[in-house]
N, C-alpha and C. Protein backbone atom coordinates (compact mmCIF):
# COMPACT_ATOMS: atom_id res chain seq x y z
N UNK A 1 21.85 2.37 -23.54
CA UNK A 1 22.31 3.72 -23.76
C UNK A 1 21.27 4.68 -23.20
N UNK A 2 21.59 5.60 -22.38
CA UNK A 2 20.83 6.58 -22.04
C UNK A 2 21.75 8.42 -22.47
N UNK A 3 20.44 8.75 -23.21
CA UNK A 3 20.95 10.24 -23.40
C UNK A 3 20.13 10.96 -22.77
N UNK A 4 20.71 12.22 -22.05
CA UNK A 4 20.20 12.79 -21.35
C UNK A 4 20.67 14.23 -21.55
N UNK A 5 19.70 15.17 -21.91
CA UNK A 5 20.14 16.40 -22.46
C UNK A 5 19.10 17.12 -22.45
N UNK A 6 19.01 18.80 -23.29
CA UNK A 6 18.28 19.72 -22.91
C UNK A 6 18.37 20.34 -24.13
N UNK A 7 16.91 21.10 -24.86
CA UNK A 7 16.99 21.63 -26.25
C UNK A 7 15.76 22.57 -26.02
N UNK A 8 16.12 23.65 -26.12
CA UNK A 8 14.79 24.71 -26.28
C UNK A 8 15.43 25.09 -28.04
N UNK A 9 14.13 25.36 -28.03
CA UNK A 9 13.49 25.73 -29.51
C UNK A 9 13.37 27.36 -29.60
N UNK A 10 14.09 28.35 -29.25
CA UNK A 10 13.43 29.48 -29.45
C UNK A 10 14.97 30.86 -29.68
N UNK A 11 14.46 32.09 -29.63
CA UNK A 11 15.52 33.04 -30.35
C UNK A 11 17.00 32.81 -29.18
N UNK A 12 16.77 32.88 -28.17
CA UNK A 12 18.12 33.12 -27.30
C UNK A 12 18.58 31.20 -27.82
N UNK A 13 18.20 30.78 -27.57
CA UNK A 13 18.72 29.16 -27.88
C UNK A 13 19.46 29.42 -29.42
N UNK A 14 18.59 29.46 -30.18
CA UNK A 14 19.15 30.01 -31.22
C UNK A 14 20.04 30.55 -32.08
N UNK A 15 20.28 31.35 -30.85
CA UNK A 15 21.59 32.54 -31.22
C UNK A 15 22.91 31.95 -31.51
N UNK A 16 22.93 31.53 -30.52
CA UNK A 16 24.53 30.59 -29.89
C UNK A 16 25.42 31.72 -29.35
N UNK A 17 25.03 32.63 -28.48
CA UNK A 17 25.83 33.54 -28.20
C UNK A 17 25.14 33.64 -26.35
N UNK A 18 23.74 33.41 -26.32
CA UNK A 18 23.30 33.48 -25.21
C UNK A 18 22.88 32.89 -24.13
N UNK A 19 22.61 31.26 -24.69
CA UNK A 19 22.19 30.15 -23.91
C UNK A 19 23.39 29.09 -24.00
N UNK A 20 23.22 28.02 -23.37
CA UNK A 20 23.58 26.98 -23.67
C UNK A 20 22.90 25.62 -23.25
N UNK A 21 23.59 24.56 -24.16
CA UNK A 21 22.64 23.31 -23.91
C UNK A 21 23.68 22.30 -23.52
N UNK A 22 23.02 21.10 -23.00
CA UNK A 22 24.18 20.06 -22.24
C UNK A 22 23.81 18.72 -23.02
N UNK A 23 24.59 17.62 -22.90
CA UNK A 23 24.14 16.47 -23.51
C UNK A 23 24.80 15.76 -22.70
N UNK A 24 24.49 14.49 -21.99
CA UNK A 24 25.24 13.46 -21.52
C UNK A 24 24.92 11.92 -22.10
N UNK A 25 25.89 10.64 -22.43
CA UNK A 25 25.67 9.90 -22.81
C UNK A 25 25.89 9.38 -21.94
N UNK A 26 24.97 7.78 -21.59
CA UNK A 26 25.62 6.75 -20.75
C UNK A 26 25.52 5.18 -21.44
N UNK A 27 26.96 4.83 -21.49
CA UNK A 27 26.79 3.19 -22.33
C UNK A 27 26.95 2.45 -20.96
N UNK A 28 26.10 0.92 -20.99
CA UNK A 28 26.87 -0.24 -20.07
C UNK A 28 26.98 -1.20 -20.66
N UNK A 29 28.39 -1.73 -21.90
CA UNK A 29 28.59 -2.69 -22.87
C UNK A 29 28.37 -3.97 -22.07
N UNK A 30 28.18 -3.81 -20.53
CA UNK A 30 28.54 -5.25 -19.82
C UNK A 30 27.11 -5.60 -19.74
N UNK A 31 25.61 -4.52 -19.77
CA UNK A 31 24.42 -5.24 -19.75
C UNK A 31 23.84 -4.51 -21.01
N UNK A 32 24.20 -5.09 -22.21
CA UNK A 32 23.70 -5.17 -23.37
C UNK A 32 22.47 -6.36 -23.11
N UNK A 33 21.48 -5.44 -23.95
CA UNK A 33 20.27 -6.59 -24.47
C UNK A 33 20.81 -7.92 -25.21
N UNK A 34 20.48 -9.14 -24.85
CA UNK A 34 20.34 -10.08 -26.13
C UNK A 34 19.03 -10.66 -26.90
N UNK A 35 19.36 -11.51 -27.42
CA UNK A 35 17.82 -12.04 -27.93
C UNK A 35 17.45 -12.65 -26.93
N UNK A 36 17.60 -13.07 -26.09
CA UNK A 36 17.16 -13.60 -24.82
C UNK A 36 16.23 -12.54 -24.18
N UNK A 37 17.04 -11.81 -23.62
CA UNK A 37 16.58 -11.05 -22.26
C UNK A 37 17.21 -9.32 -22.95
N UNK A 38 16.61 -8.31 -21.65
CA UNK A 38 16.86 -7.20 -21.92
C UNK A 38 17.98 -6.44 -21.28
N UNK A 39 18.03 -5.45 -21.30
CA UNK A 39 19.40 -5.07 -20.84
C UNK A 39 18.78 -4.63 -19.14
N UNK A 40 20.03 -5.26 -18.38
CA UNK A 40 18.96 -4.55 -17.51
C UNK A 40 20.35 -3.97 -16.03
N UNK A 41 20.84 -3.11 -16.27
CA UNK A 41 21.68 -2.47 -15.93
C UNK A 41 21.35 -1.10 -15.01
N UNK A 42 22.33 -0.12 -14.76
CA UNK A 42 21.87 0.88 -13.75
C UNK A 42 21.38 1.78 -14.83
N UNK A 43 21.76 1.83 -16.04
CA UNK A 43 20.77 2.77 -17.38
C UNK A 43 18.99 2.58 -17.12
N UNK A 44 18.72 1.39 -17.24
CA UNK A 44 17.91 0.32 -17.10
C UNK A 44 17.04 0.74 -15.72
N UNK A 45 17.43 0.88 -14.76
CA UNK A 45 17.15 1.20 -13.76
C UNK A 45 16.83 2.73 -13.51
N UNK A 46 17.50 3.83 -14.46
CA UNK A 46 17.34 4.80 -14.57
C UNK A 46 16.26 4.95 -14.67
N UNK A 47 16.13 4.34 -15.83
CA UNK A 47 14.64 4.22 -17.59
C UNK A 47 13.19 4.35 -16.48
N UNK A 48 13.65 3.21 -15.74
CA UNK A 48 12.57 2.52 -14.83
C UNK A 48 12.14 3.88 -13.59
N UNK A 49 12.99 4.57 -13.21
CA UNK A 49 12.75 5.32 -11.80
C UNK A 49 12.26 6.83 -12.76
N UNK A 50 12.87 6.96 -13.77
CA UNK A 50 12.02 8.39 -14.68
C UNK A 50 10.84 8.63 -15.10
N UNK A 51 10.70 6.91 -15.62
CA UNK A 51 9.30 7.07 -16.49
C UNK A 51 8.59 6.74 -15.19
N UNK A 52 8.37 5.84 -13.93
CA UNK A 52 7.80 6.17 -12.56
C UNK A 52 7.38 7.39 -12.22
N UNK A 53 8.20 8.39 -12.43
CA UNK A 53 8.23 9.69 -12.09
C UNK A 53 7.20 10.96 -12.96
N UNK A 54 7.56 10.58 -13.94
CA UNK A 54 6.99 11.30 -15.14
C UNK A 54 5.41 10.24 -15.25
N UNK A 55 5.41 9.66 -15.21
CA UNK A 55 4.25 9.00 -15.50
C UNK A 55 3.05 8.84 -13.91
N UNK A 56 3.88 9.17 -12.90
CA UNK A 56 3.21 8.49 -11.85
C UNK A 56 2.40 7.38 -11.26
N UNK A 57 3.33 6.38 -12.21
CA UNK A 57 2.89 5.05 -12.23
C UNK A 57 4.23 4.01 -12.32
N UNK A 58 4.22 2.50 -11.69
CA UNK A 58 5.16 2.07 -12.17
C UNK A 58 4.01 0.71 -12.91
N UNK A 59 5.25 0.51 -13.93
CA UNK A 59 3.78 -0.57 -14.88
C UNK A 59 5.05 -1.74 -15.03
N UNK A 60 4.21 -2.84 -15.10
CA UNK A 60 5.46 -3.85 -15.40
C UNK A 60 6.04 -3.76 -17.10
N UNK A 61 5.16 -3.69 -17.53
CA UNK A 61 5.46 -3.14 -19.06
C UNK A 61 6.78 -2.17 -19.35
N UNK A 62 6.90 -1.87 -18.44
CA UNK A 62 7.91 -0.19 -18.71
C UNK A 62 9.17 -1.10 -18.35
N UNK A 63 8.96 -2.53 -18.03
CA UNK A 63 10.70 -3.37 -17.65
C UNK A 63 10.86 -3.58 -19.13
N UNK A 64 10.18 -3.91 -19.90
CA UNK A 64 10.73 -3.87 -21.77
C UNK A 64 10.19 -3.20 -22.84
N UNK A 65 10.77 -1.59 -22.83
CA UNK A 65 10.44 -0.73 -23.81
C UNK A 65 9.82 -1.00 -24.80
N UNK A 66 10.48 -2.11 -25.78
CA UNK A 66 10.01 -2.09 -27.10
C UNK A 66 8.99 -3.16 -27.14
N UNK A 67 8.43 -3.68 -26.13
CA UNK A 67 7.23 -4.73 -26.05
C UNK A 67 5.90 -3.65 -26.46
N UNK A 68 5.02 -4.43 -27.41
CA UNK A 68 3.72 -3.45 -27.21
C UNK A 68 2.39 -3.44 -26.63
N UNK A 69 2.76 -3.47 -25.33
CA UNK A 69 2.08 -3.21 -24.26
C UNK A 69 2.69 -2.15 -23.49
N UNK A 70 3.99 -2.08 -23.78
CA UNK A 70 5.07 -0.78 -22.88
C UNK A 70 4.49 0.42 -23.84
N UNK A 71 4.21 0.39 -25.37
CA UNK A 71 4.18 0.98 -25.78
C UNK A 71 2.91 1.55 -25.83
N UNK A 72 1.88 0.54 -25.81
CA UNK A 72 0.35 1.03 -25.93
C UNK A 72 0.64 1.84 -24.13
N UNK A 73 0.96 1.20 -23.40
CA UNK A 73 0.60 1.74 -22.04
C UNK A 73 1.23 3.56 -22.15
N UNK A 74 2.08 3.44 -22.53
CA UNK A 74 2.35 5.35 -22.54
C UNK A 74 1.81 5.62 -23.59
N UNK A 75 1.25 5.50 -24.75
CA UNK A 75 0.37 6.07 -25.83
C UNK A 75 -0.88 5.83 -25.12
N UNK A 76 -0.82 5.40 -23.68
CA UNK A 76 -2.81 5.97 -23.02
C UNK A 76 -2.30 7.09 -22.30
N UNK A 77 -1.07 6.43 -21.38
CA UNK A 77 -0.85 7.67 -20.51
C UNK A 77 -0.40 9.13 -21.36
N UNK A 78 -0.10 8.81 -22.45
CA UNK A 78 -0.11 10.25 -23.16
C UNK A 78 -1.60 10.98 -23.82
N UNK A 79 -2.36 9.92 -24.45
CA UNK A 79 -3.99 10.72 -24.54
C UNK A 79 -4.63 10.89 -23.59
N UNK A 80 -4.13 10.51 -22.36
CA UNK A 80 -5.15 10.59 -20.84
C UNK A 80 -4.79 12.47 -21.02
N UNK A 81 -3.04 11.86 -20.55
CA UNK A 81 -2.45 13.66 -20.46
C UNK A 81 -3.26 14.83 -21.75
N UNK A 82 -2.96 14.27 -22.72
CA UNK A 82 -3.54 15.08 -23.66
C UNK A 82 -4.75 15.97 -23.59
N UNK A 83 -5.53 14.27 -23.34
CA UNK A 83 -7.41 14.66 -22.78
C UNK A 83 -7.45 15.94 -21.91
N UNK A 84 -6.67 15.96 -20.66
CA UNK A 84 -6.54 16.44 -19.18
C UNK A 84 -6.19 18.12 -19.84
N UNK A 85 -5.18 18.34 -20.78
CA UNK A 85 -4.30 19.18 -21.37
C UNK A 85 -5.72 20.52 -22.35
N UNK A 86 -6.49 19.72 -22.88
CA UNK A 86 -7.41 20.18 -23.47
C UNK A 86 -8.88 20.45 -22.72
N UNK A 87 -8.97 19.95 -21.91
CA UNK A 87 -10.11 20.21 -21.23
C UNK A 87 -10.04 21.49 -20.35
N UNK A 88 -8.75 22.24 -19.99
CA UNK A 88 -8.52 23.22 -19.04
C UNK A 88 -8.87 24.41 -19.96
């Protein structure tokens, strides 16, 4: 499943008279995860070419989200960012 959408936090968002927000869902029931293996579909492939993007890295880790090494690896790339964020 991939959701893909947009949420500001502030007075015009707020209102509901002045902004608006979008949401898109995407299912592929045909490459569901099993206990085996992961799902690995054009969602899947999405997952893979965003977080590339956003991260400027591709890691093999990032092929199974909920492994924790996928997870430690963006909890560095997020205190690196952080570090980088605070030092300016």
């Amino acid at each position: 499943v991939a959701l893909i959408g947009t949420a500001n936090i502030n007075q015009r968002s707020m209102d509901g008279c002045r902004d608006s927000e979008i949401m898109m869902t995407s299912w592929q029931p045909d490459h569901l995860a099993t206990e085996e293996t992961i799902a690995k579909g054009d969602i899947h492939a999405f997952r893979l070419h965003i977080w590339a993007s956003i991260t400027g890295q591709i890691n093999e880790a990032f092929r199974n989200p909920s492994c924790h090494e996928c997870v430690n690896a963006m909890n560095k790339i997020a205190d690196q960012n952080w570090q980088k964020y605070i030092a300016d």
